[in-house]
Protein backbone atom coordinates (compact mmCIF):
# COMPACT_ATOMS: atom_id res chain seq x y z
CA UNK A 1 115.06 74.45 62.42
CA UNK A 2 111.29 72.61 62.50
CA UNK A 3 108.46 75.89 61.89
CA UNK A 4 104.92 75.88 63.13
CA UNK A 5 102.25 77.18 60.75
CA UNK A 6 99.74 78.93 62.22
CA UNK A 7 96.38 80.54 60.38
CA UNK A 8 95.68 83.92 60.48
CA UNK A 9 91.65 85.08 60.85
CA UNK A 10 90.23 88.35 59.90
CA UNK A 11 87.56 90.35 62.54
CA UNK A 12 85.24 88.38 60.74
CA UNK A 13 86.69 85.17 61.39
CA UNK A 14 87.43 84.71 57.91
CA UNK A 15 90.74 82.61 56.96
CA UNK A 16 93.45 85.21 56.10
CA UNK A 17 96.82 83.11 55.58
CA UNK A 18 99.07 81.73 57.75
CA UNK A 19 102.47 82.62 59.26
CA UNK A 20 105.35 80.99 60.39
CA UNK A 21 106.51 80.47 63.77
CA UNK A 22 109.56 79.46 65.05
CA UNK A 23 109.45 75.74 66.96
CA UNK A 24 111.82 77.22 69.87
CA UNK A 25 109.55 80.02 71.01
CA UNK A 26 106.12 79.04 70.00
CA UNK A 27 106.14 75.15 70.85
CA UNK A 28 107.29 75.42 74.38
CA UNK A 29 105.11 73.39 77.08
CA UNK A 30 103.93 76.22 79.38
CA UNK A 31 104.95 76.40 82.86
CA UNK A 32 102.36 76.50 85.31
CA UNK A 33 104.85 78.52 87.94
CA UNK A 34 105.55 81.13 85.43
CA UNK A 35 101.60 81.16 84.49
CA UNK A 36 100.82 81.63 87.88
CA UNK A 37 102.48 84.31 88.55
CA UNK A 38 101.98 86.12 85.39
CA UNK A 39 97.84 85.71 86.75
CA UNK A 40 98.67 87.11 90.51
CA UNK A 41 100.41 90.06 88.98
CA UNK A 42 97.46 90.96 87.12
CA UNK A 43 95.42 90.70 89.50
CA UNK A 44 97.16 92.61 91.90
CA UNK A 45 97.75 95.44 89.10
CA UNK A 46 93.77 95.80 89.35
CA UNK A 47 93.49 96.77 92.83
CA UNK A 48 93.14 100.75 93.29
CA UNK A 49 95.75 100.36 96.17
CA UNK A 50 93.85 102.41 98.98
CA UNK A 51 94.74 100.22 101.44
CA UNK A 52 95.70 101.58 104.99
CA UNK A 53 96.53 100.60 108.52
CA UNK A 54 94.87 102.44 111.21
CA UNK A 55 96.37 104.55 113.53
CA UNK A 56 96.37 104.57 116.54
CA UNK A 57 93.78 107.06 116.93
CA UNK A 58 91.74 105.05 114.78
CA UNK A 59 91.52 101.88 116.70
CA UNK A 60 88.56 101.30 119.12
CA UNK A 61 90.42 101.46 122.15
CA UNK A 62 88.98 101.76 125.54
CA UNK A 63 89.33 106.16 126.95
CA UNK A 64 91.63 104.50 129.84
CA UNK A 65 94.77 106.18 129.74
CA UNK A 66 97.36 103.63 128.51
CA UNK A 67 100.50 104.92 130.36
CA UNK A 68 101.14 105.09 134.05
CA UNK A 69 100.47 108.51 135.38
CA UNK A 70 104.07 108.72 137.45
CA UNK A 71 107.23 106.51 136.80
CA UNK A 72 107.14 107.49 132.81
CA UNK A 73 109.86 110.42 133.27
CA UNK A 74 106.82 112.56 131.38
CA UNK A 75 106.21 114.92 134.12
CA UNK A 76 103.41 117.69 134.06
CA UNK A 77 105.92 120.82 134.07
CA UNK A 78 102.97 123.83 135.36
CA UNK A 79 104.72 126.99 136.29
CA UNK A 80 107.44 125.65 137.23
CA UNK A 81 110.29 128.35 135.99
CA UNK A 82 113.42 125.52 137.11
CA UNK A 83 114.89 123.51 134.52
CA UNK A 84 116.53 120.07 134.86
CA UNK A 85 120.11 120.93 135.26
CA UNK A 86 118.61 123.77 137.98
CA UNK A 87 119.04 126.46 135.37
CA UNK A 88 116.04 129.17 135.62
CA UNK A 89 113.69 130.64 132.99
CA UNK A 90 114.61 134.24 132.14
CA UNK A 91 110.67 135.36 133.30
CA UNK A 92 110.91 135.11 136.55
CA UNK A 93 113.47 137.93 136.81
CA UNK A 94 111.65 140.08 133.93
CA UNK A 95 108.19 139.69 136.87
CA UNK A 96 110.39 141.35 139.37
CA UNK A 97 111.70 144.44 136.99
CA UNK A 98 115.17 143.09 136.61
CA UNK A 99 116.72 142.89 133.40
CA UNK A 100 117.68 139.75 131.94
């Protein structure tokens, strides 16, 4: 199995001795895909990650209402004590002194 010597420095950049290191890890060609995205993750990792889409009560919108006002099935209910299925509310009969 073929070794690679490399030199160990101190802080002071003063020669230390040398180790060895093994041909089939350390004297690999480097692979500019695998670079790559070693860098983008990185760089990604340093963003603070605040980012946020707007609502849509954040958007500049125009104040025009942006459904139609009939057709929707939303209807504007009032006073009205009848239900869909023609069932009533319970108050109207409690306003005239009857018991429910």
């Amino acid at each position: 199995m073929p070794v690679m010597k490399a030199d160990i420095q101190t802080i002071e950049a003063k020669k230390a001795g040398s180790v060895d290191l093994a041909d089939h890890i350390f004297g690999l060609e480097p692979r500019a895909d695998i670079l790559h995205r070693v860098v983008q993750w990185q760089l990604n990792k340093r963003q603070a990650g605040t980012h946020q889409a707007k609502t849509r009560g954040e958007i500049n919108l125009t104040g025009k209402k942006f459904g139609n006002q009939k057709g929707s099935g939303g209807a504007r209910h009032g006073r009205s004590h009848e239900g869909r299925d023609g069932s009533e509310d319970d108050d109207e009969r409690e306003e005239d002194g009857e018991a429910p």
